[in-house]
N, C-alpha and C. Protein backbone atom coordinates (compact mmCIF):
# COMPACT_ATOMS: atom_id res chain seq x y z
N UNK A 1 130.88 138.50 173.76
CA UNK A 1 130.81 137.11 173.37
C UNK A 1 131.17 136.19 174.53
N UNK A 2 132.41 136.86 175.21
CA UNK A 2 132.51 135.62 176.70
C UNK A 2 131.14 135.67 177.30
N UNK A 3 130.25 136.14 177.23
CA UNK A 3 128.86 136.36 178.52
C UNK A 3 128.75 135.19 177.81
N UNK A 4 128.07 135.21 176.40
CA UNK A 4 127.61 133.66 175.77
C UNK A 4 127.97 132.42 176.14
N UNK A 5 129.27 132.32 176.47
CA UNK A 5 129.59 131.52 176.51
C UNK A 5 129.95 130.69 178.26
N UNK A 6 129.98 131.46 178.98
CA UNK A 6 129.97 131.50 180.29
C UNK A 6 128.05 131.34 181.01
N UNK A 7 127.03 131.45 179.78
CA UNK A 7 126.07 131.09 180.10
C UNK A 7 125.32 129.75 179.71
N UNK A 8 126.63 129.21 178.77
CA UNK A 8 125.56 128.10 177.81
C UNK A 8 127.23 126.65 177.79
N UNK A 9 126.31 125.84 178.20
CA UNK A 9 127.00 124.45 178.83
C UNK A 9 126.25 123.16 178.30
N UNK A 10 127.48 122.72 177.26
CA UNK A 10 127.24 121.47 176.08
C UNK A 10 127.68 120.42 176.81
N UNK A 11 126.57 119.29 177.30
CA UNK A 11 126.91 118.38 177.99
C UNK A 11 126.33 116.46 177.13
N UNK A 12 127.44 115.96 177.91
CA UNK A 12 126.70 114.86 177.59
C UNK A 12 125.12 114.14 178.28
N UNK A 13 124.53 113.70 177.74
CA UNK A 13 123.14 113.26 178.02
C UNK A 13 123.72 112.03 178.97
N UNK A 14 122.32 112.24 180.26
CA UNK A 14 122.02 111.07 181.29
C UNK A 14 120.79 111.06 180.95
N UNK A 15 120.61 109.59 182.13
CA UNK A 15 119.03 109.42 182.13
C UNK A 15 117.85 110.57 182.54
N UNK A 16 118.71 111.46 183.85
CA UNK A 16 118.06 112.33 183.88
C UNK A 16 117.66 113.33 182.86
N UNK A 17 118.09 113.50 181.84
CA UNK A 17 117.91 114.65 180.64
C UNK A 17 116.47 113.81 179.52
N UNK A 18 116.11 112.67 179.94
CA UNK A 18 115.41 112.41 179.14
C UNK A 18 114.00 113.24 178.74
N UNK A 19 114.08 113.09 180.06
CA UNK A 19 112.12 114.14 180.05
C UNK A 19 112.02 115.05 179.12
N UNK A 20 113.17 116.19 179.75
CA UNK A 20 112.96 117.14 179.44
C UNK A 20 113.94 117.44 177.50
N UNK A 21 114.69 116.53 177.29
CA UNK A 21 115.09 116.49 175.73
C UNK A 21 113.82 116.08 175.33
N UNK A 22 112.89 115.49 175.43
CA UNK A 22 111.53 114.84 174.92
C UNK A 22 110.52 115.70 174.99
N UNK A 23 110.77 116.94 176.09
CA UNK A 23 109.61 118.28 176.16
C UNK A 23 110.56 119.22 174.92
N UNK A 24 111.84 119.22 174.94
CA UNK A 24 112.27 120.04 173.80
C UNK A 24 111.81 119.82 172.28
N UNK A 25 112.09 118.50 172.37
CA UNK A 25 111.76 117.77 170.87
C UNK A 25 109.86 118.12 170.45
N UNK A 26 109.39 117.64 171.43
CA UNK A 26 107.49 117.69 171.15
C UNK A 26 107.36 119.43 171.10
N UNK A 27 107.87 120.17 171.76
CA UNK A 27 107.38 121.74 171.25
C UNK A 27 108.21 121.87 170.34
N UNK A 28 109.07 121.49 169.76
CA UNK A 28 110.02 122.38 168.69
C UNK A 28 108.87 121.77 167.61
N UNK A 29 108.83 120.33 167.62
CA UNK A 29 107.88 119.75 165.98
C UNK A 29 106.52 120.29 166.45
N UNK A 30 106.13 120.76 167.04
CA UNK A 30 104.88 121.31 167.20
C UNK A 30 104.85 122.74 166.58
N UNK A 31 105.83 123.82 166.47
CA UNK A 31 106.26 124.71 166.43
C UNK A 31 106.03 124.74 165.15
N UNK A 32 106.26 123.43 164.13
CA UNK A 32 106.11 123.43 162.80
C UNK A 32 104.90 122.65 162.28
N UNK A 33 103.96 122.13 163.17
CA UNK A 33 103.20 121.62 162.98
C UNK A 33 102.72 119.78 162.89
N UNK A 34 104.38 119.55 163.51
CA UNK A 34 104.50 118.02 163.15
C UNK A 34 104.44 117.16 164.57
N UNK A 35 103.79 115.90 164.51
CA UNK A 35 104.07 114.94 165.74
C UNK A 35 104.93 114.48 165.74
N UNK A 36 105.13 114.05 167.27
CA UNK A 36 106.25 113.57 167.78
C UNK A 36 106.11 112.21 167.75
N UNK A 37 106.85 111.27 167.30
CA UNK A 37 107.15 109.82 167.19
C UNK A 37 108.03 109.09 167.57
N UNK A 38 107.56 109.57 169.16
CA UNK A 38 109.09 108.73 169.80
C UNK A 38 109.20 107.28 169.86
N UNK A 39 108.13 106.25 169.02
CA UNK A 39 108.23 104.88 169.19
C UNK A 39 108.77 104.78 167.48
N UNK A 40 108.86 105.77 166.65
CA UNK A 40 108.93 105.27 165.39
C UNK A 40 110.03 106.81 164.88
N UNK A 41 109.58 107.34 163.98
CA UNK A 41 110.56 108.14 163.81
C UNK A 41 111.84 109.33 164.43
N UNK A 42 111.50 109.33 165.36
CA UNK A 42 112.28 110.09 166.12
C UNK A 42 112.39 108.91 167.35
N UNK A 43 112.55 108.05 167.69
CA UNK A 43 112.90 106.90 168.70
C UNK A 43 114.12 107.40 168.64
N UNK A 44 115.32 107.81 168.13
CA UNK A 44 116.65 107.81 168.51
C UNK A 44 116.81 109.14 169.31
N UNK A 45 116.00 110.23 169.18
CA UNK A 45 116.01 111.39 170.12
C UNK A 45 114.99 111.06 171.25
N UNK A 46 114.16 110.17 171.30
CA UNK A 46 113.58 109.65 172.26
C UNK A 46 114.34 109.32 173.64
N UNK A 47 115.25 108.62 173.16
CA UNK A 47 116.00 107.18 173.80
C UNK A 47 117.30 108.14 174.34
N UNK A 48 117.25 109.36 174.09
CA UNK A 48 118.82 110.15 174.89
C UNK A 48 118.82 109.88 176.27
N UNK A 49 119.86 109.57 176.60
CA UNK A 49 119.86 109.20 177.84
C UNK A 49 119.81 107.98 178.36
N UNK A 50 119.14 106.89 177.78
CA UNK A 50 119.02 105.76 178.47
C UNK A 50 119.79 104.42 177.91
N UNK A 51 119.63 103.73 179.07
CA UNK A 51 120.42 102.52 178.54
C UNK A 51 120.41 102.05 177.15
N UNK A 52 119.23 101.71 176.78
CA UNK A 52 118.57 101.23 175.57
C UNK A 52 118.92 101.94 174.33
N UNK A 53 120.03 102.87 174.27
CA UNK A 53 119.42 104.28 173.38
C UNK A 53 120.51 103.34 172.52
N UNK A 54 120.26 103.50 171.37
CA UNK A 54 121.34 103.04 170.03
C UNK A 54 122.11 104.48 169.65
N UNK A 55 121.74 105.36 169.96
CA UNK A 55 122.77 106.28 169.60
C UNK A 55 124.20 106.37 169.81
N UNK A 56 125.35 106.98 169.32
CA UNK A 56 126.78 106.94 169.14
C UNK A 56 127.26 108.25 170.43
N UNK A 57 126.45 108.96 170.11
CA UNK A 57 126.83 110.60 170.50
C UNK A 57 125.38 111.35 171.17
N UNK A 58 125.40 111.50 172.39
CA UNK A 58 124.32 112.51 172.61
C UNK A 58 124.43 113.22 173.64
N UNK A 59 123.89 114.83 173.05
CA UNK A 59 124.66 115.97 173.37
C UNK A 59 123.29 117.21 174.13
N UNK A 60 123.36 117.66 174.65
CA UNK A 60 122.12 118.72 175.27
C UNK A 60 123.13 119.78 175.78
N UNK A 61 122.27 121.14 175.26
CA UNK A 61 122.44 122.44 175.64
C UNK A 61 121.82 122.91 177.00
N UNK A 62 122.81 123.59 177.63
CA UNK A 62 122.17 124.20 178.64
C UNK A 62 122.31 125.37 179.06
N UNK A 63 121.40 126.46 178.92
CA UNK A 63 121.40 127.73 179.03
C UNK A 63 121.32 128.36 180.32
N UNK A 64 122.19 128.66 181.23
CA UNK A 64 122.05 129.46 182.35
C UNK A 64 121.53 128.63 183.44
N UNK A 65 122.09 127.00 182.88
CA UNK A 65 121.38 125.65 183.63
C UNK A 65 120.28 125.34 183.55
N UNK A 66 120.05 125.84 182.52
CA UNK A 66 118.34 125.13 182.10
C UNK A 66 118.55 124.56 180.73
N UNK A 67 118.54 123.17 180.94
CA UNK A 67 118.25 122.09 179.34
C UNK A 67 117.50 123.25 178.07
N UNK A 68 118.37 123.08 176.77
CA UNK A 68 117.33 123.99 176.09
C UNK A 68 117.80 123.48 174.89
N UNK A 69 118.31 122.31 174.37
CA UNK A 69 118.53 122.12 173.13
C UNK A 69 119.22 120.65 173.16
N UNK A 70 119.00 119.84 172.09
CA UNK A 70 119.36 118.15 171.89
C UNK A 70 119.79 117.95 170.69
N UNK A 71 120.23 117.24 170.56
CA UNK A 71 121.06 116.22 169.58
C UNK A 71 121.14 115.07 170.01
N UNK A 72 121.01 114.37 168.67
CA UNK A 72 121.39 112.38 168.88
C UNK A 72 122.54 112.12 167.69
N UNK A 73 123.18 111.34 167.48
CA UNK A 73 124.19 110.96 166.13
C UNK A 73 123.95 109.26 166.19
N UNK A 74 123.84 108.38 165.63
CA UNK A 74 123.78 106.60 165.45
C UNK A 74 124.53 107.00 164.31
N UNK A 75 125.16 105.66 164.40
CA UNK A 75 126.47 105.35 163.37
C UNK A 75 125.51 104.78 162.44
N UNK A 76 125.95 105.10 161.19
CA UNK A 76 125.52 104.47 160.01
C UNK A 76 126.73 102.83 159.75
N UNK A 77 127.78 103.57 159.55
CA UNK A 77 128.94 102.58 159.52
C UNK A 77 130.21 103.18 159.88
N UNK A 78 131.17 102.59 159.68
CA UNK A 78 132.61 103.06 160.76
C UNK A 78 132.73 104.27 159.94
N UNK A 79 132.41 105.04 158.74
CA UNK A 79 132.65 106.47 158.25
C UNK A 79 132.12 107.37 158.31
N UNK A 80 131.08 106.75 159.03
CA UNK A 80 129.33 107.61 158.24
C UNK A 80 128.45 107.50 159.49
N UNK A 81 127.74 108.69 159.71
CA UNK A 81 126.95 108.56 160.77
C UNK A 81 125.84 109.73 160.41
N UNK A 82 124.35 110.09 161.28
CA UNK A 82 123.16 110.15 160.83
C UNK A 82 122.94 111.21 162.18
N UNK A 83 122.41 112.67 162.10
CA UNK A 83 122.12 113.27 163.11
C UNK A 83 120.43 112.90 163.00
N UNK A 84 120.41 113.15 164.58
CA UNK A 84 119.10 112.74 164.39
C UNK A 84 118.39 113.79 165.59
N UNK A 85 117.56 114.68 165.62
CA UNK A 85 116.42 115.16 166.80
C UNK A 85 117.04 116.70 167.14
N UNK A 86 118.02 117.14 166.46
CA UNK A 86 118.34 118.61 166.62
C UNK A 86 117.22 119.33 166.89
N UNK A 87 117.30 120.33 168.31
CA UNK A 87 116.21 120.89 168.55
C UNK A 87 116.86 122.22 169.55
N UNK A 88 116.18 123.21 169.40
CA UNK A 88 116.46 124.01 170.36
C UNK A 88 114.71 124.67 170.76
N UNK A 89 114.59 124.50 172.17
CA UNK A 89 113.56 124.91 172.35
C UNK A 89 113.55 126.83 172.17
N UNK A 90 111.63 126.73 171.59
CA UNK A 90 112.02 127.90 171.04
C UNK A 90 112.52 129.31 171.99
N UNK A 91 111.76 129.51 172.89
CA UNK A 91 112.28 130.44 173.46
C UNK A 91 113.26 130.72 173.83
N UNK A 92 114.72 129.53 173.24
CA UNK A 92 116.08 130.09 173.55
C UNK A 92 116.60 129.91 171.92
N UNK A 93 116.02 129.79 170.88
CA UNK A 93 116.31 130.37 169.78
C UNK A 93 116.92 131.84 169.94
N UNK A 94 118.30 131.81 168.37
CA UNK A 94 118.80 133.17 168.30
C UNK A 94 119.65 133.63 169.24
N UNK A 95 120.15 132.84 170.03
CA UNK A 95 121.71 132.93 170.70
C UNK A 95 122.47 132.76 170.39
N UNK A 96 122.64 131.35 169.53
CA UNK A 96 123.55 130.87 169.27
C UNK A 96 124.10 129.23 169.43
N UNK A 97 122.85 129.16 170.54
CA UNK A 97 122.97 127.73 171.11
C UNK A 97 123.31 126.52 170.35
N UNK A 98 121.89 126.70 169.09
CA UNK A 98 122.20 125.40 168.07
C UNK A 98 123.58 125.35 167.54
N UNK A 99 124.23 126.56 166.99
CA UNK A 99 125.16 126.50 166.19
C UNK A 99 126.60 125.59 167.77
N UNK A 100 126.56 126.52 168.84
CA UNK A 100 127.27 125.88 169.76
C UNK A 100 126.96 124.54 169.32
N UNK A 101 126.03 123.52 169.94
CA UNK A 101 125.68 122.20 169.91
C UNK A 101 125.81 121.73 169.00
N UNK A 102 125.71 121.92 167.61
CA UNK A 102 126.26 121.59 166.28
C UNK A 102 127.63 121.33 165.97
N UNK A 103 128.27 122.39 166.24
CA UNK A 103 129.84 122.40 166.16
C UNK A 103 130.58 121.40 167.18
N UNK A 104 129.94 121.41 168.69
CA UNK A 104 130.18 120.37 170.08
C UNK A 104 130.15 119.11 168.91
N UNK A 105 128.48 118.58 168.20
CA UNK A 105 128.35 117.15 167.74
C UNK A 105 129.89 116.98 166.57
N UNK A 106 129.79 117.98 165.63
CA UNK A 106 130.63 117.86 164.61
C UNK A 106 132.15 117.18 165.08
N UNK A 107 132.47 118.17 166.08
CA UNK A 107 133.57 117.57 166.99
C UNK A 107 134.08 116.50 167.17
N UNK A 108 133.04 115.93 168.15
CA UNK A 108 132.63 114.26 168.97
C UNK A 108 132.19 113.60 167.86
N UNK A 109 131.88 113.49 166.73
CA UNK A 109 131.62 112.88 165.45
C UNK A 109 133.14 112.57 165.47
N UNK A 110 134.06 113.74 164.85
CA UNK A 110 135.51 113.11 164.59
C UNK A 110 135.83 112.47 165.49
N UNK A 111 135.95 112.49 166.90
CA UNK A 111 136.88 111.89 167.94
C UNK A 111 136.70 110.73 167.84
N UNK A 112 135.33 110.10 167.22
CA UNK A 112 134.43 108.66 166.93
C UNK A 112 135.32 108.24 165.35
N UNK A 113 136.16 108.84 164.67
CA UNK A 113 136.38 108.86 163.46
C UNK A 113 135.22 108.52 162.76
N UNK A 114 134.89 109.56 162.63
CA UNK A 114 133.46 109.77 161.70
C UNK A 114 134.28 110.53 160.30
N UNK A 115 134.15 110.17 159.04
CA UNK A 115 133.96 111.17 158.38
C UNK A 115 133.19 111.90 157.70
N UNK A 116 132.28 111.70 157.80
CA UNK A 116 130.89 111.93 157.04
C UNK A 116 129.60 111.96 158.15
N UNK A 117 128.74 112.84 158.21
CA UNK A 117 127.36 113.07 158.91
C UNK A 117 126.21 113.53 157.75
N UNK A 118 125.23 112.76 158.16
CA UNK A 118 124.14 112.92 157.29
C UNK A 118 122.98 113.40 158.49
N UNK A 119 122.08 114.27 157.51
CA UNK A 119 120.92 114.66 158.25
C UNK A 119 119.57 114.67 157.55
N UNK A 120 118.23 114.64 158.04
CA UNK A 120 117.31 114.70 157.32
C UNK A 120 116.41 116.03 157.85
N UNK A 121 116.22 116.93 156.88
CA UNK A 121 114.97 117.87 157.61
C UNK A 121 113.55 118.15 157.06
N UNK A 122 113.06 119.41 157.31
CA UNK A 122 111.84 119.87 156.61
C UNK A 122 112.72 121.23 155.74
N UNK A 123 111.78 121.28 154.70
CA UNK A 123 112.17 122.29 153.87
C UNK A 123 112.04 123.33 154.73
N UNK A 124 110.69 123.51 155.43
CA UNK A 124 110.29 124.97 155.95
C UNK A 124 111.34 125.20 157.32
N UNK A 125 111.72 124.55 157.68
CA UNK A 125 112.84 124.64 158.86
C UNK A 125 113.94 125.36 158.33
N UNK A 126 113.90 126.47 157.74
CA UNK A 126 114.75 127.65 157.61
C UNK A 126 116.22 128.04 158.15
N UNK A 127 115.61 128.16 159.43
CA UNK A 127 116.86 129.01 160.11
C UNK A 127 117.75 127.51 160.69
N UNK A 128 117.58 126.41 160.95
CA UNK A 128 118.03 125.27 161.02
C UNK A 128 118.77 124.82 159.50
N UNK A 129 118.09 125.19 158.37
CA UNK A 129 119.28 124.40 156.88
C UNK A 129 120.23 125.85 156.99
N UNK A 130 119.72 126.94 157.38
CA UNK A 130 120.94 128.53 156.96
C UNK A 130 121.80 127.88 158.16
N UNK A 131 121.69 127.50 159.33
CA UNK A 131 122.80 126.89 160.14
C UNK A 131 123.69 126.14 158.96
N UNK A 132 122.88 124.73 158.85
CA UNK A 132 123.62 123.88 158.61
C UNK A 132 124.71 124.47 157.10
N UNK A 133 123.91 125.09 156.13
CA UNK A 133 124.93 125.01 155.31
C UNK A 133 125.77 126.04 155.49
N UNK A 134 125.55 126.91 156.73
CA UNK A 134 126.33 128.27 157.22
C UNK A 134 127.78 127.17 157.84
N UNK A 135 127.70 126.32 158.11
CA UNK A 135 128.75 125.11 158.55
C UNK A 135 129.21 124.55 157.69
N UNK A 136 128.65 124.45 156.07
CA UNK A 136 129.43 123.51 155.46
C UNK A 136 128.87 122.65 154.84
N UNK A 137 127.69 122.02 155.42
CA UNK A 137 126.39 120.85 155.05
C UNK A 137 126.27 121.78 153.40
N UNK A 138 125.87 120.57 152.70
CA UNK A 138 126.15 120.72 151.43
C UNK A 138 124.42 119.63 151.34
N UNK A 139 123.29 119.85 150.71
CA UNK A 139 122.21 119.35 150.35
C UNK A 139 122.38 118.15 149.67
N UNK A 140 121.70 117.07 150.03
CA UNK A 140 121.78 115.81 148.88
C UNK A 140 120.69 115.39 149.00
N UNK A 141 120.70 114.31 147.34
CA UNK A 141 119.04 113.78 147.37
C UNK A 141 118.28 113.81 148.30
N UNK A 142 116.98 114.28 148.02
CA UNK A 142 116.42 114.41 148.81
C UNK A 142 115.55 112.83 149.48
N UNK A 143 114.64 112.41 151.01
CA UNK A 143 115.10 111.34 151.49
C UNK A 143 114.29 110.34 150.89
N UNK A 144 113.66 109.43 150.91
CA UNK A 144 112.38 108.50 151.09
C UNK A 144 111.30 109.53 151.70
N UNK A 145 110.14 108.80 151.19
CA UNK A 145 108.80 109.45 152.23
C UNK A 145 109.01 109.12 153.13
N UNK A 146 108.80 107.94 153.25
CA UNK A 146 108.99 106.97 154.98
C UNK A 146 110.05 107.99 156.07
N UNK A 147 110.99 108.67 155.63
CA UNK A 147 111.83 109.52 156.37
C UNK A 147 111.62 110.23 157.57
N UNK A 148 110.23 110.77 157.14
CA UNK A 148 109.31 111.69 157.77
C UNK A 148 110.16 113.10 157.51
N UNK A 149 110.96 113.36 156.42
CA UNK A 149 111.53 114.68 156.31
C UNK A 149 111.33 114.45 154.40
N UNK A 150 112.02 115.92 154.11
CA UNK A 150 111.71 116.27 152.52
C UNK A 150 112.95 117.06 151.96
N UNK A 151 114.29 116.67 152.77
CA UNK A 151 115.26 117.32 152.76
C UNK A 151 116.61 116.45 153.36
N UNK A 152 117.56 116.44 152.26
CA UNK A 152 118.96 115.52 153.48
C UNK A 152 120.11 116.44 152.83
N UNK A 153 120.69 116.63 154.26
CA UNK A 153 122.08 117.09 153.97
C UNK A 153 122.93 116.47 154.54
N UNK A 154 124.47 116.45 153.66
CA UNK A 154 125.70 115.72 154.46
C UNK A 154 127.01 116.68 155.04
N UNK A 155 127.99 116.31 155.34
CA UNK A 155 128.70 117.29 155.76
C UNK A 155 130.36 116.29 156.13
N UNK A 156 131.16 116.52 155.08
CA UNK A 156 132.16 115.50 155.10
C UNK A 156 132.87 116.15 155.97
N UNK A 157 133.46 115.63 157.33
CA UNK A 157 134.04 116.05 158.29
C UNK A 157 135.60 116.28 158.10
């Protein structure tokens, strides 16, 4: 288990990480068949890294120094906050990475006094909800259409 962990490095997002969080994000929703909408629904995993970004928290995996997984968090309100663009590109699926980067956000959520994180997904995104409720995420109503997902879970910190 130390090898794992001596290979994989949870960092905060710069401008430089944008590109390539934006090549993670477009093959992972491709992977399931979905576009990428970085001017409209996914704009907050878009925007990692840059000045402009409204996000609270943003976090990228790096495997053996190669970018391989993202996260965004925007505050909902001072209790409550919204993950947004979780992705691990696939070919570093099944390490362990997401769950690392998950647990890193959950973290940096509290240090923000967060108590509450909400998420939206796809049903068929499997091994991403067995994460989340393998953590705790507990399923709630499911979202709006407009969402662009068919699935929300929360996770009281």
């Amino acid at each position: 288990m130390d090898v794992i962990f001596k290979m994989l490095n949870i960092k905060k997002a710069t401008p430089d990480d944008n590109q390539r969080a934006r090549e993670i994000v477009t093959q992972s929703l491709q992977d399931f068949g979905l576009t990428v909408e970085f001017d409209g629904l996914d704009s907050a995993i878009g925007s990692i890294g840059t000045e402009h970004s409204a996000n609270t928290i943003e976090l990228l995996a790096a495997w053996d120094g190669k970018l391989c997984a993202c996260l965004a968090i925007q505050t909902i309100d001072t209790r409550a906050a919204k993950l947004f663009g979780f992705h691990v590109a696939h070919e570093y699926r099944g390490k362990g990475i997401g769950k690392s980067l998950l647990k890193a956000a959950m973290q940096e959520a509290k240090k923000f006094g967060f108590t509450r994180l909400q998420l939206d997904t796809w049903d068929n995104m499997y091994a991403a909800i067995a994460l989340y409720t393998s953590l705790g995420w507990q399923r709630d109503a499911d979202p709006s259409p407009e969402s662009g997902a068919n699935r929300s879970y929360f996770l009281d910190l």
